[in-house]
C-alpha atoms as a PDB file:
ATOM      1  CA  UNK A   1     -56.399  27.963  -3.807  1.00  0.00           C
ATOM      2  CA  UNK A   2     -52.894  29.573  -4.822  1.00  0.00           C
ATOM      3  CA  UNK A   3     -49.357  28.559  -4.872  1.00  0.00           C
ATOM      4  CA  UNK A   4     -47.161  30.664  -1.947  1.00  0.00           C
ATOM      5  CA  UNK A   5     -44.963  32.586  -4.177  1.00  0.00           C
ATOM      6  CA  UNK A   6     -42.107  31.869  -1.599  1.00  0.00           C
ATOM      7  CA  UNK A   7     -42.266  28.267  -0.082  1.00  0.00           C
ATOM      8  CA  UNK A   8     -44.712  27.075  -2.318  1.00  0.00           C
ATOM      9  CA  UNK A   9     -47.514  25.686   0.018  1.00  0.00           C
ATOM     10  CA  UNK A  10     -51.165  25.816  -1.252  1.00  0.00           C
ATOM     11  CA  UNK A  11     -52.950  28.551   0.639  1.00  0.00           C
ATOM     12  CA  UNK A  12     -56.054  29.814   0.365  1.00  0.00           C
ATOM     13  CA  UNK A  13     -56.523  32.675  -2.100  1.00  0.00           C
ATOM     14  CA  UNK A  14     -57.618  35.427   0.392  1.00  0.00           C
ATOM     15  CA  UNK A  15     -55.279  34.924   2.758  1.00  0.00           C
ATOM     16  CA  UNK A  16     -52.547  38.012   2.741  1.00  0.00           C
ATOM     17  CA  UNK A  17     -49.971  35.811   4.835  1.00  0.00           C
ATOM     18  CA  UNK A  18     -48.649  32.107   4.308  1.00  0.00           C
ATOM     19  CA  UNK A  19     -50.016  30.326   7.474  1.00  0.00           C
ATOM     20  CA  UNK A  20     -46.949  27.855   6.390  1.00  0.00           C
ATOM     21  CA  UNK A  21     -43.824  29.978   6.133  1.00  0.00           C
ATOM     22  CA  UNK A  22     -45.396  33.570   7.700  1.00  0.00           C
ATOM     23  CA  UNK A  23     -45.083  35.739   4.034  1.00  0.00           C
ATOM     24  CA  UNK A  24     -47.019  38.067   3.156  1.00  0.00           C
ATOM     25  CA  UNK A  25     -48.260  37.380  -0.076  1.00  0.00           C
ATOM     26  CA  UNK A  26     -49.766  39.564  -2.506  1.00  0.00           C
ATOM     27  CA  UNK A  27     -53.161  39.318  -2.879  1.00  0.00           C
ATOM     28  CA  UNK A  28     -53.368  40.174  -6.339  1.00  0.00           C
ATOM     29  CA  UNK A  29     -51.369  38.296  -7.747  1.00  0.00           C
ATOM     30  CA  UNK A  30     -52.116  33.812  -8.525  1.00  0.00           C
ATOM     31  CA  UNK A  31     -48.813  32.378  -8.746  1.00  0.00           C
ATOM     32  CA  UNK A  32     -49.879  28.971 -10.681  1.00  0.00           C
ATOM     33  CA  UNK A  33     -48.806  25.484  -8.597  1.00  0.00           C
ATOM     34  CA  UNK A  34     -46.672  24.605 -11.241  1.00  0.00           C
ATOM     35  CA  UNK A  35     -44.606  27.848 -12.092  1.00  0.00           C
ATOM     36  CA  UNK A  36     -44.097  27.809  -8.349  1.00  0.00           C
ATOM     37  CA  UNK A  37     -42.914  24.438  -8.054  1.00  0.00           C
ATOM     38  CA  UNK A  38     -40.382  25.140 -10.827  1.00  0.00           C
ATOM     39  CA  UNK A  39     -39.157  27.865  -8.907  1.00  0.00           C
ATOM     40  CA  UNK A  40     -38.344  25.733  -5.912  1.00  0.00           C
ATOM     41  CA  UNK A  41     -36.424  23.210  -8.014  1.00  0.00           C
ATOM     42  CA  UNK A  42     -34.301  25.611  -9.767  1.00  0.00           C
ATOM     43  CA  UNK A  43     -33.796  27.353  -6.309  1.00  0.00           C
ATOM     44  CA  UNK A  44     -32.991  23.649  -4.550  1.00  0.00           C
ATOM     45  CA  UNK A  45     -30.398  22.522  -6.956  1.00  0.00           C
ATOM     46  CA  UNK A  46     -28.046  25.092  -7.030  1.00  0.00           C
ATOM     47  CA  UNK A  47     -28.117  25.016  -3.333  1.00  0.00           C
ATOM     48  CA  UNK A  48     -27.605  21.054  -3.064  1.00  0.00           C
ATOM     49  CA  UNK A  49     -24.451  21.905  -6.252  1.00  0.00           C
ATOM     50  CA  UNK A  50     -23.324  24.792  -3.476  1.00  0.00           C
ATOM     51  CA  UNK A  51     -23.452  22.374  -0.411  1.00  0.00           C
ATOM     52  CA  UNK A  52     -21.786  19.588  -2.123  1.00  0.00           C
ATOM     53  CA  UNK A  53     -19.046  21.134  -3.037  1.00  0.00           C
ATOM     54  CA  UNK A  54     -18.693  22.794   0.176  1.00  0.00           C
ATOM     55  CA  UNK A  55     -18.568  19.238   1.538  1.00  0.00           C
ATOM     56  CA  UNK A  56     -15.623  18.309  -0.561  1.00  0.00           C
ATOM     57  CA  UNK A  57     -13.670  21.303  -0.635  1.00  0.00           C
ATOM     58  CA  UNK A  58     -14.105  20.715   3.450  1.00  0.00           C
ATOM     59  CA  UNK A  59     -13.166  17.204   3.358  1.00  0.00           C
ATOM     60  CA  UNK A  60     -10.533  17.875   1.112  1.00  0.00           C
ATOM     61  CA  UNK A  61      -8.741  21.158   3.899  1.00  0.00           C
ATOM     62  CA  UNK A  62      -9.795  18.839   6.856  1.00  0.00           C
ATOM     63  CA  UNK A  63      -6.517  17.587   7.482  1.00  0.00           C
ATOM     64  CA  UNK A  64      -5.577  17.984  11.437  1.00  0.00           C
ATOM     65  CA  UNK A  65      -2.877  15.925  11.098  1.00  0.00           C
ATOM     66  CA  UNK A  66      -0.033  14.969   8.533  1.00  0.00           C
ATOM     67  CA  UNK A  67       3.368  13.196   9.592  1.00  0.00           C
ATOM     68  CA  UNK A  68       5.814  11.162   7.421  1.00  0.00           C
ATOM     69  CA  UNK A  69       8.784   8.835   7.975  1.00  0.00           C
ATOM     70  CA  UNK A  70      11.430   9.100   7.605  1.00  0.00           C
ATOM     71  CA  UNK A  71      12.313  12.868   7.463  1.00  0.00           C
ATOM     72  CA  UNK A  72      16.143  12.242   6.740  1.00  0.00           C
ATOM     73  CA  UNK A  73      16.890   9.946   3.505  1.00  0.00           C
ATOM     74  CA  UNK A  74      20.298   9.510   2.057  1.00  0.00           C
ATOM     75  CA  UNK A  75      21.261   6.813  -1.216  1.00  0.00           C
ATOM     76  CA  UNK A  76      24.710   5.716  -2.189  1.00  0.00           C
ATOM     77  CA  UNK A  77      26.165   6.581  -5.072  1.00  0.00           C
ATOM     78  CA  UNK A  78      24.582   3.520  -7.055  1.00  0.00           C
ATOM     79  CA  UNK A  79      20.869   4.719  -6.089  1.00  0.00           C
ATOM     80  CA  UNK A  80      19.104   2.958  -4.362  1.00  0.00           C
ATOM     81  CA  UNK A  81      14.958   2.608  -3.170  1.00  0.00           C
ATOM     82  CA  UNK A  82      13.255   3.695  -0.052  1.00  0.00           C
ATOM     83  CA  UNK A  83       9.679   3.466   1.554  1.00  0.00           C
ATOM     84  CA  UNK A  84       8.323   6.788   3.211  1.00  0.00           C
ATOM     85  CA  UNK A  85       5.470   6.004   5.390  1.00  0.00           C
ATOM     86  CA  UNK A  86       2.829   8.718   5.392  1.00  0.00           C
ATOM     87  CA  UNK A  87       0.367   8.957   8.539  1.00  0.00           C
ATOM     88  CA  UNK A  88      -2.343  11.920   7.920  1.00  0.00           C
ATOM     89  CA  UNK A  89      -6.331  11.905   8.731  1.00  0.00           C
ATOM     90  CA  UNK A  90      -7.537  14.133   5.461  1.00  0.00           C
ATOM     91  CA  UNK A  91      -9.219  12.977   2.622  1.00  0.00           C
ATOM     92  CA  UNK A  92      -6.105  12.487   0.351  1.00  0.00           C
ATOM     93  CA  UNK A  93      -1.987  13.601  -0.285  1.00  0.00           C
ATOM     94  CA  UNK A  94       0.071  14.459  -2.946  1.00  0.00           C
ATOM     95  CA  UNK A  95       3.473  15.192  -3.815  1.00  0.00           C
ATOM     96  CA  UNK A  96       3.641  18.960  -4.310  1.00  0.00           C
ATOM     97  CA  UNK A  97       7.705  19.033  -4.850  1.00  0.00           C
ATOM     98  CA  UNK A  98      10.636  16.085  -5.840  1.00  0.00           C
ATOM     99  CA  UNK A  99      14.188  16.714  -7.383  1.00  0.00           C
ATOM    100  CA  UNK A 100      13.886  14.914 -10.691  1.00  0.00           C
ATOM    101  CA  UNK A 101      16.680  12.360  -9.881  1.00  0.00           C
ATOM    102  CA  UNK A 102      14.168  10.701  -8.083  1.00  0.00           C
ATOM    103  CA  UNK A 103      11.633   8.245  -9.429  1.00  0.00           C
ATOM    104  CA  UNK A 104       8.405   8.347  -6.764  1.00  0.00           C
ATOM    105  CA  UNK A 105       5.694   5.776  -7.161  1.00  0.00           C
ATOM    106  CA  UNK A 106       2.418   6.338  -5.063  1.00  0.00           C
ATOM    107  CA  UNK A 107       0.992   3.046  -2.512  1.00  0.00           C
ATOM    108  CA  UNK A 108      -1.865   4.286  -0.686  1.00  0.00           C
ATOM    109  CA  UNK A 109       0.005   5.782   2.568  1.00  0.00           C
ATOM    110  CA  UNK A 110       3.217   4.745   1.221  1.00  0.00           C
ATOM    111  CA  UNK A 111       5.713   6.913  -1.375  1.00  0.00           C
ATOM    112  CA  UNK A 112       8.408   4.277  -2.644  1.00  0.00           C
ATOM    113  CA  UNK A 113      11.483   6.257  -3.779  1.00  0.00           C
ATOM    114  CA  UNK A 114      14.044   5.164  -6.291  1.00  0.00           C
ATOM    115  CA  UNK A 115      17.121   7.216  -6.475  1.00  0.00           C
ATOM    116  CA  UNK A 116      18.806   7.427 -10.022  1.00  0.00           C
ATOM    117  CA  UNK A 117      23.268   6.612 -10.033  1.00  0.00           C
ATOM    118  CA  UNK A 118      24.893   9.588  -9.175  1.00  0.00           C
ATOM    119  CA  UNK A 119      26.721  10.796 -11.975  1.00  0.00           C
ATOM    120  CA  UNK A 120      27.450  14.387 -11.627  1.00  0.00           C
ATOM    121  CA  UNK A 121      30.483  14.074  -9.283  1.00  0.00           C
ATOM    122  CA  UNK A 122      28.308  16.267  -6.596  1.00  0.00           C
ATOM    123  CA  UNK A 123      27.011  15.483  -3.190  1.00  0.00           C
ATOM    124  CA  UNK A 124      22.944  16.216  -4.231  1.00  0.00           C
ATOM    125  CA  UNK A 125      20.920  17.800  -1.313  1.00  0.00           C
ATOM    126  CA  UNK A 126      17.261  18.289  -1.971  1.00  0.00           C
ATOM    127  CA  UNK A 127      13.876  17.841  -0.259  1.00  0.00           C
ATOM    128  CA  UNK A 128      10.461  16.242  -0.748  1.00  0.00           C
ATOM    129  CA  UNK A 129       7.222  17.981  -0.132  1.00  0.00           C
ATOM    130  CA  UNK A 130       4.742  15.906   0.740  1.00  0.00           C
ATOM    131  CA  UNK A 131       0.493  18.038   1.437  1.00  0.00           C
ATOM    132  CA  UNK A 132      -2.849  17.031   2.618  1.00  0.00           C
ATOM    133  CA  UNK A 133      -4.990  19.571   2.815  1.00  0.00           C
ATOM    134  CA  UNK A 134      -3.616  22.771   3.811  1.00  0.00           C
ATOM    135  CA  UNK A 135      -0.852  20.900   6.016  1.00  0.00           C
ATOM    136  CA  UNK A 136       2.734  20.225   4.671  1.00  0.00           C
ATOM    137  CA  UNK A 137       5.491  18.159   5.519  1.00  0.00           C
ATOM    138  CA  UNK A 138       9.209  17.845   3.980  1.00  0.00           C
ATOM    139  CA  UNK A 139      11.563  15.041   3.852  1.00  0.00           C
ATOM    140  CA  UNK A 140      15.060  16.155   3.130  1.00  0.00           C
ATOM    141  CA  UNK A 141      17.352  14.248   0.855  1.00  0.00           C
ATOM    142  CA  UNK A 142      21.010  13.514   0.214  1.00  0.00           C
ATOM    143  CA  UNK A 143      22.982  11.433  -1.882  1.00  0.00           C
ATOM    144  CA  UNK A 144      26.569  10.760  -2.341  1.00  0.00           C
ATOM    145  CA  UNK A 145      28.550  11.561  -5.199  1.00  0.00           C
ATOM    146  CA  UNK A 146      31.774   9.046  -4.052  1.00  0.00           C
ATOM    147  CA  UNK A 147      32.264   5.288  -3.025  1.00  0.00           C
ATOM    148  CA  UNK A 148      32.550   5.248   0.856  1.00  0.00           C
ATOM    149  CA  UNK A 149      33.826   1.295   0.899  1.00  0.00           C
ATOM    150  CA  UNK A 150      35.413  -1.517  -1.132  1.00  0.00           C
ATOM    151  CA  UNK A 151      35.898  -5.146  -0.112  1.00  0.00           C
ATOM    152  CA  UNK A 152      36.261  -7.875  -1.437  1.00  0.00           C
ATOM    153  CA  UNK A 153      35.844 -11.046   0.174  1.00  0.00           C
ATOM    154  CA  UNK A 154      38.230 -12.939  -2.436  1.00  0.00           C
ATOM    155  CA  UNK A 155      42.034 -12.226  -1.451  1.00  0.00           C
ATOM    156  CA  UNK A 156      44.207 -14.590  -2.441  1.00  0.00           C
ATOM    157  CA  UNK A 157      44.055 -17.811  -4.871  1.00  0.00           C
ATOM    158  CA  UNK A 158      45.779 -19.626  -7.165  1.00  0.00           C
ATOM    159  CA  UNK A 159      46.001 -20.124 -10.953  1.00  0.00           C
ATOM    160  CA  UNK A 160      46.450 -22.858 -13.201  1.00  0.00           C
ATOM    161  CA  UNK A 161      49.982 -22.297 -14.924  1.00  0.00           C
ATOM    162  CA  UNK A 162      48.692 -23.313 -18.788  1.00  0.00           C
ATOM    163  CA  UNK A 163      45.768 -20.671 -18.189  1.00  0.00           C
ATOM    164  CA  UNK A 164      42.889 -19.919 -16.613  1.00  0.00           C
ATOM    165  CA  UNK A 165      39.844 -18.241 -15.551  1.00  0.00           C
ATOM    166  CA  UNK A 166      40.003 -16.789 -12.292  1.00  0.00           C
ATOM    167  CA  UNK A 167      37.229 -14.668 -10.466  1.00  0.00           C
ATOM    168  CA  UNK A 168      36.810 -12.217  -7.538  1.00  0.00           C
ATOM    169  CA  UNK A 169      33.846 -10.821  -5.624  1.00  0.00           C
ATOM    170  CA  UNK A 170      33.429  -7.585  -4.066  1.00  0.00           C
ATOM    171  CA  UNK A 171      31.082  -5.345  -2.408  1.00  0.00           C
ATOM    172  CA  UNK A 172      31.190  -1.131  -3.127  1.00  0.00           C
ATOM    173  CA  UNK A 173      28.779   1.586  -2.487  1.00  0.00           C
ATOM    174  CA  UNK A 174      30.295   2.982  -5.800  1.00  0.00           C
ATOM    175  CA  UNK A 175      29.141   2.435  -9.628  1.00  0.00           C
ATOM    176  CA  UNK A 176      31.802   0.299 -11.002  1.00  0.00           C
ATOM    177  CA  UNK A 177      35.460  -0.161  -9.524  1.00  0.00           C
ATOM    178  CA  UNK A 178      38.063   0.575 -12.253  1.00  0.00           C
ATOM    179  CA  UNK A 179      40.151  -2.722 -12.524  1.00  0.00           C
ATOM    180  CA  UNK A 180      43.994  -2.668 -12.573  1.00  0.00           C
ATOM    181  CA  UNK A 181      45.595  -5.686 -14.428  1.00  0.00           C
ATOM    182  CA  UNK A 182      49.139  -7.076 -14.957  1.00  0.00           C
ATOM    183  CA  UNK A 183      49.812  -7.202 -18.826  1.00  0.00           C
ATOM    184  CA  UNK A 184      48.960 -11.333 -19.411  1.00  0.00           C
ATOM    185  CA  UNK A 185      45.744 -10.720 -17.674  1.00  0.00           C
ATOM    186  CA  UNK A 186      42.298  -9.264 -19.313  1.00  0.00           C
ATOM    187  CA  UNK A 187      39.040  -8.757 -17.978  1.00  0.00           C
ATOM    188  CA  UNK A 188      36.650 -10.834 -19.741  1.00  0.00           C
ATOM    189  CA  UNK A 189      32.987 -10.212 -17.843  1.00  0.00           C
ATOM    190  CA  UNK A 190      31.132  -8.841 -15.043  1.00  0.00           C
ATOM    191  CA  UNK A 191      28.107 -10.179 -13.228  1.00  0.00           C
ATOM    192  CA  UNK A 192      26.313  -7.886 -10.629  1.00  0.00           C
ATOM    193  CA  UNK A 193      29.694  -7.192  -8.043  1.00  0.00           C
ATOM    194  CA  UNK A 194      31.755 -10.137  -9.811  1.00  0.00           C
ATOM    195  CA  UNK A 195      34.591  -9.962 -12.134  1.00  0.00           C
ATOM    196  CA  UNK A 196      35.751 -12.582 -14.035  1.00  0.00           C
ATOM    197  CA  UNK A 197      39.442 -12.468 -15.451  1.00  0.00           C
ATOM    198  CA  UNK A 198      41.425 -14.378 -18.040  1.00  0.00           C
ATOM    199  CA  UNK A 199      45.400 -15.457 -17.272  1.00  0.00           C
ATOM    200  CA  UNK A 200      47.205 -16.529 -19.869  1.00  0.00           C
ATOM    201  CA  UNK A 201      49.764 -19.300 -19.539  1.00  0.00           C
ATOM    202  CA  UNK A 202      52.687 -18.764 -17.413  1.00  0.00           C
ATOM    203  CA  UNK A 203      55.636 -20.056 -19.870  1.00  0.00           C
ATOM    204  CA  UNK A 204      58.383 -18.211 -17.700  1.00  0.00           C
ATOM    205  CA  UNK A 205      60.630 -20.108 -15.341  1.00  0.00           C
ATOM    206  CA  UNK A 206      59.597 -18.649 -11.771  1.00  0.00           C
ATOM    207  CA  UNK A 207      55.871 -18.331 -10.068  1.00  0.00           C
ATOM    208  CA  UNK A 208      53.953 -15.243 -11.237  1.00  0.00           C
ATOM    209  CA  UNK A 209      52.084 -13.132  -8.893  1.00  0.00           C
ATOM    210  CA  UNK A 210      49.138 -11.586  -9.851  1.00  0.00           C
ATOM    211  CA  UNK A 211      48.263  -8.814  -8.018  1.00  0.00           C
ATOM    212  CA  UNK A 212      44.606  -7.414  -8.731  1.00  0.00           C
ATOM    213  CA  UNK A 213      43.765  -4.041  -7.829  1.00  0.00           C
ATOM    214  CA  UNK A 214      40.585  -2.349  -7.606  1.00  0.00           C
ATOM    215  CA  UNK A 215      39.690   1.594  -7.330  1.00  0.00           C
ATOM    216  CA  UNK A 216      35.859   3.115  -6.605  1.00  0.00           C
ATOM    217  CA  UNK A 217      36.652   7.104  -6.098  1.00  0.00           C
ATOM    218  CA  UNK A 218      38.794   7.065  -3.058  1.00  0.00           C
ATOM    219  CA  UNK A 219      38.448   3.801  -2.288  1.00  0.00           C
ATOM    220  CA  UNK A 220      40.911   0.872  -3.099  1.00  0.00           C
ATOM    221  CA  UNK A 221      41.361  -3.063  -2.665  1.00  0.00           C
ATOM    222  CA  UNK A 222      43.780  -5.865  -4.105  1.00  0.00           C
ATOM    223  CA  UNK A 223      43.652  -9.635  -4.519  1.00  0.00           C
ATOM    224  CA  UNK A 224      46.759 -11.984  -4.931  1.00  0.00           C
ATOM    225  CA  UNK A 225      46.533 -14.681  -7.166  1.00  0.00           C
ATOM    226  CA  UNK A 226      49.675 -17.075  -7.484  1.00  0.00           C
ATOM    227  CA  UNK A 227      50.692 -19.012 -10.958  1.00  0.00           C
ATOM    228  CA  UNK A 228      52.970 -21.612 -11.060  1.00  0.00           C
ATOM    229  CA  UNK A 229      55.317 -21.902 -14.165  1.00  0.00           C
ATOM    230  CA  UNK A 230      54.734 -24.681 -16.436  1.00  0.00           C
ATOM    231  CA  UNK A 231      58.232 -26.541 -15.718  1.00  0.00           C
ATOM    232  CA  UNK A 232      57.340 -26.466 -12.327  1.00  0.00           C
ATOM    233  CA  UNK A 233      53.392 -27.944 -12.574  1.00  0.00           C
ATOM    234  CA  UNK A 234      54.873 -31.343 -15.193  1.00  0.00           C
ATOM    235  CA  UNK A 235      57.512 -31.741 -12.261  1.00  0.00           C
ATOM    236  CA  UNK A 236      55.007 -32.219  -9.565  1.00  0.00           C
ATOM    237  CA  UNK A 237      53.282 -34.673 -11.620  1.00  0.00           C
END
Protein backbone atom coordinates (compact mmCIF):
# COMPACT_ATOMS: atom_id res chain seq x y z
CA UNK A 1 0.00 0.00 0.00
CA UNK A 2 1.10 3.75 -0.80
CA UNK A 3 0.02 7.15 0.12
CA UNK A 4 -1.71 9.11 -3.19
CA UNK A 5 0.79 11.77 -3.63
CA UNK A 6 -2.22 14.16 -4.35
CA UNK A 7 -5.33 13.45 -2.09
CA UNK A 8 -3.67 11.23 0.08
CA UNK A 9 -5.87 8.01 0.00
CA UNK A 10 -4.13 4.60 0.53
CA UNK A 11 -4.00 2.85 -2.81
CA UNK A 12 -2.60 -0.06 -3.77
CA UNK A 13 1.03 0.10 -4.91
CA UNK A 14 0.55 -1.06 -8.57
CA UNK A 15 -2.08 0.87 -9.37
CA UNK A 16 -0.93 3.86 -11.96
CA UNK A 17 -4.25 5.90 -11.17
CA UNK A 18 -5.95 6.92 -7.73
CA UNK A 19 -9.30 4.97 -7.90
CA UNK A 20 -10.19 7.90 -5.20
CA UNK A 21 -9.40 11.22 -6.84
CA UNK A 22 -8.58 9.80 -10.73
CA UNK A 23 -4.44 10.82 -10.64
CA UNK A 24 -2.17 9.26 -12.17
CA UNK A 25 0.39 8.41 -9.89
CA UNK A 26 3.81 7.47 -10.48
CA UNK A 27 4.57 4.15 -10.11
CA UNK A 28 7.95 4.51 -9.01
CA UNK A 29 7.82 6.49 -6.66
CA UNK A 30 6.27 5.43 -2.44
CA UNK A 31 5.16 8.58 -1.08
CA UNK A 32 5.20 7.47 2.83
CA UNK A 33 1.46 7.91 4.70
CA UNK A 34 2.87 10.29 6.86
CA UNK A 35 4.91 12.75 4.57
CA UNK A 36 1.67 12.74 2.64
CA UNK A 37 -0.52 13.54 5.36
CA UNK A 38 1.74 16.48 6.25
CA UNK A 39 1.34 17.69 2.93
CA UNK A 40 -2.41 17.87 3.17
CA UNK A 41 -2.28 19.81 6.44
CA UNK A 42 0.08 22.38 5.34
CA UNK A 43 -2.00 22.57 2.05
CA UNK A 44 -5.53 22.76 4.27
CA UNK A 45 -4.53 25.54 6.52
CA UNK A 46 -3.53 28.12 4.40
CA UNK A 47 -6.66 27.53 2.52
CA UNK A 48 -9.02 27.62 5.74
CA UNK A 49 -6.44 31.25 6.73
CA UNK A 50 -7.46 32.26 2.83
CA UNK A 51 -11.26 31.48 3.26
CA UNK A 52 -11.55 33.09 6.55
CA UNK A 53 -10.44 36.06 5.74
CA UNK A 54 -12.33 36.13 2.64
CA UNK A 55 -15.34 35.72 4.95
CA UNK A 56 -14.55 38.83 6.87
CA UNK A 57 -13.26 41.05 4.38
CA UNK A 58 -16.92 40.00 2.72
CA UNK A 59 -18.82 40.60 5.76
CA UNK A 60 -17.03 43.57 6.40
CA UNK A 61 -17.97 45.27 2.16
CA UNK A 62 -21.47 43.60 2.56
CA UNK A 63 -23.19 46.63 3.33
CA UNK A 64 -26.46 47.05 0.91
CA UNK A 65 -27.70 49.56 2.87
CA UNK A 66 -26.52 52.62 5.06
CA UNK A 67 -28.90 55.66 6.04
CA UNK A 68 -28.54 58.18 8.93
CA UNK A 69 -30.71 60.80 10.64
CA UNK A 70 -30.70 63.49 10.64
CA UNK A 71 -28.78 64.74 7.52
CA UNK A 72 -29.14 68.56 8.47
CA UNK A 73 -27.74 69.52 12.13
CA UNK A 74 -27.32 73.03 13.30
CA UNK A 75 -26.14 74.18 17.32
CA UNK A 76 -26.47 77.60 18.80
CA UNK A 77 -23.84 79.52 19.60
CA UNK A 78 -23.50 77.94 23.23
CA UNK A 79 -23.07 74.26 21.67
CA UNK A 80 -25.13 72.11 22.24
CA UNK A 81 -25.62 67.83 21.87
CA UNK A 82 -27.39 65.82 19.28
CA UNK A 83 -28.26 62.06 18.60
CA UNK A 84 -27.70 60.81 14.89
CA UNK A 85 -29.45 57.62 14.38
CA UNK A 86 -27.60 55.28 12.05
CA UNK A 87 -29.71 52.44 10.17
CA UNK A 88 -27.20 50.14 7.95
CA UNK A 89 -27.22 46.09 7.50
CA UNK A 90 -23.12 45.57 7.32
CA UNK A 91 -21.06 44.19 9.78
CA UNK A 92 -19.93 47.53 11.42
CA UNK A 93 -19.51 51.78 10.85
CA UNK A 94 -17.17 54.26 11.54
CA UNK A 95 -16.64 57.80 11.41
CA UNK A 96 -14.29 58.39 8.47
CA UNK A 97 -14.48 62.48 8.73
CA UNK A 98 -15.67 65.23 11.78
CA UNK A 99 -14.65 69.00 12.10
CA UNK A 100 -12.76 68.98 15.37
CA UNK A 101 -15.23 71.38 17.13
CA UNK A 102 -17.17 68.50 17.57
CA UNK A 103 -16.89 65.95 20.35
CA UNK A 104 -18.54 62.41 18.82
CA UNK A 105 -19.08 59.55 21.19
CA UNK A 106 -20.00 56.08 19.58
CA UNK A 107 -23.61 54.01 21.02
CA UNK A 108 -24.02 51.06 18.98
CA UNK A 109 -26.29 52.60 16.01
CA UNK A 110 -26.23 55.85 17.63
CA UNK A 111 -23.35 58.88 17.18
CA UNK A 112 -24.10 61.46 20.11
CA UNK A 113 -22.64 64.83 19.06
CA UNK A 114 -21.53 67.60 21.33
CA UNK A 115 -20.82 70.85 19.71
CA UNK A 116 -18.02 73.02 21.42
CA UNK A 117 -19.18 77.35 22.16
CA UNK A 118 -18.63 79.12 19.19
CA UNK A 119 -15.96 81.42 19.66
CA UNK A 120 -14.51 82.43 16.43
CA UNK A 121 -17.15 85.07 15.49
CA UNK A 122 -17.90 82.77 12.19
CA UNK A 123 -20.95 80.95 11.05
CA UNK A 124 -19.01 77.15 10.94
CA UNK A 125 -20.30 74.91 8.03
CA UNK A 126 -18.88 71.44 7.93
CA UNK A 127 -19.98 67.82 7.38
CA UNK A 128 -19.83 64.37 8.96
CA UNK A 129 -18.91 61.26 7.13
CA UNK A 130 -20.30 58.49 8.41
CA UNK A 131 -19.07 54.41 6.19
CA UNK A 132 -20.02 50.86 6.40
CA UNK A 133 -18.51 48.97 4.11
CA UNK A 134 -17.91 50.49 0.88
CA UNK A 135 -21.20 52.73 1.34
CA UNK A 136 -21.02 56.39 2.65
CA UNK A 137 -23.26 58.79 3.98
CA UNK A 138 -22.76 62.64 5.10
CA UNK A 139 -24.50 64.71 7.57
CA UNK A 140 -23.90 68.36 7.04
CA UNK A 141 -23.36 70.75 9.88
CA UNK A 142 -23.82 74.37 10.87
CA UNK A 143 -23.47 76.41 13.76
CA UNK A 144 -24.03 79.94 14.61
CA UNK A 145 -21.55 82.36 15.45
CA UNK A 146 -24.36 85.14 17.02
CA UNK A 147 -27.25 85.12 19.67
CA UNK A 148 -30.57 84.87 17.66
CA UNK A 149 -32.87 85.74 21.01
CA UNK A 150 -32.89 87.32 24.49
CA UNK A 151 -35.71 87.31 27.04
CA UNK A 152 -36.08 87.58 30.06
CA UNK A 153 -39.00 86.65 31.90
CA UNK A 154 -38.19 89.18 34.91
CA UNK A 155 -39.29 92.86 33.82
CA UNK A 156 -40.04 94.91 36.37
CA UNK A 157 -39.65 94.79 40.38
CA UNK A 158 -38.96 96.63 43.15
CA UNK A 159 -36.08 97.32 45.57
CA UNK A 160 -35.68 97.81 49.08
CA UNK A 161 -34.54 101.58 49.55
CA UNK A 162 -31.61 100.74 52.44
CA UNK A 163 -30.25 98.03 49.85
CA UNK A 164 -30.70 95.05 48.35
CA UNK A 165 -30.21 92.06 46.34
CA UNK A 166 -32.22 91.91 43.39
CA UNK A 167 -32.19 89.13 40.60
CA UNK A 168 -33.30 88.55 36.97
CA UNK A 169 -33.69 85.50 34.75
CA UNK A 170 -33.25 85.18 31.17
CA UNK A 171 -33.08 82.85 28.37
CA UNK A 172 -30.31 83.46 25.17
CA UNK A 173 -29.04 81.26 22.50
CA UNK A 174 -25.79 83.34 23.08
CA UNK A 175 -22.67 82.68 25.55
CA UNK A 176 -23.07 85.29 28.11
CA UNK A 177 -25.16 88.65 27.76
CA UNK A 178 -22.93 91.66 28.60
CA UNK A 179 -24.76 93.44 31.56
CA UNK A 180 -25.33 97.24 31.57
CA UNK A 181 -25.61 98.78 35.13
CA UNK A 182 -26.48 102.21 36.62
CA UNK A 183 -23.41 103.40 38.78
CA UNK A 184 -24.92 102.24 42.59
CA UNK A 185 -25.52 98.89 41.12
CA UNK A 186 -22.82 95.86 40.72
CA UNK A 187 -23.13 92.51 39.55
CA UNK A 188 -22.33 90.20 42.22
CA UNK A 189 -22.98 86.39 40.66
CA UNK A 190 -24.31 84.30 38.00
CA UNK A 191 -26.02 80.94 38.16
CA UNK A 192 -26.71 79.04 34.82
CA UNK A 193 -29.08 82.08 32.90
CA UNK A 194 -29.47 84.08 36.35
CA UNK A 195 -27.91 87.21 37.45
CA UNK A 196 -27.87 88.36 40.69
CA UNK A 197 -27.24 92.20 41.38
CA UNK A 198 -26.39 94.33 44.38
CA UNK A 199 -28.26 98.04 44.93
CA UNK A 200 -26.94 100.08 47.23
CA UNK A 201 -29.08 102.29 49.43
CA UNK A 202 -31.07 104.93 47.88
CA UNK A 203 -30.18 108.05 50.30
CA UNK A 204 -31.50 110.64 47.62
CA UNK A 205 -34.84 112.34 48.01
CA UNK A 206 -36.90 110.98 44.88
CA UNK A 207 -37.54 107.10 43.67
CA UNK A 208 -34.64 105.67 41.65
CA UNK A 209 -35.20 103.70 38.60
CA UNK A 210 -33.10 101.08 37.77
CA UNK A 211 -33.05 100.23 34.44
CA UNK A 212 -31.12 96.86 33.59
CA UNK A 213 -29.98 96.23 30.24
CA UNK A 214 -28.76 93.22 28.65
CA UNK A 215 -26.80 92.68 25.15
CA UNK A 216 -25.98 88.95 23.44
CA UNK A 217 -24.47 90.05 19.79
CA UNK A 218 -27.39 91.74 18.24
CA UNK A 219 -29.68 90.98 20.60
CA UNK A 220 -30.93 93.24 23.54
CA UNK A 221 -33.40 93.24 26.66
CA UNK A 222 -34.06 95.56 29.83
CA UNK A 223 -35.64 95.12 33.25
CA UNK A 224 -37.03 98.02 35.49
CA UNK A 225 -36.52 97.84 38.96
CA UNK A 226 -38.02 100.76 41.19
CA UNK A 227 -36.28 102.05 44.67
CA UNK A 228 -37.92 104.06 46.96
CA UNK A 229 -35.86 106.77 48.86
CA UNK A 230 -35.30 106.24 52.42
CA UNK A 231 -37.45 109.41 53.65
CA UNK A 232 -40.11 108.08 51.79
CA UNK A 233 -40.01 104.08 53.14
CA UNK A 234 -39.82 105.57 57.42
CA UNK A 235 -42.93 107.73 56.24
CA UNK A 236 -45.02 104.84 55.20
CA UNK A 237 -44.28 103.19 58.35
Amino acid sequence: MRACPFCGQLIEAQLKYCPHCGTRVNSGRIIPVKQARRKIIWFIIPTLIILLLSTLIYRFYSTSQLSISPTNIEFFKYGGEEIVEINYDGFTWRVDKSPSWLELTTHDRRLLITATPNLTGKLRRDSIIISSGSLRAVAHVKQLATATFLRLSQSSDSAAAIGDTISIVYESDGLAPVLTLPDYCHEVNRYNDEIFIAVSPNNTDRNRKIKIILNDDTCSANATFIQPYLQEEKTAD
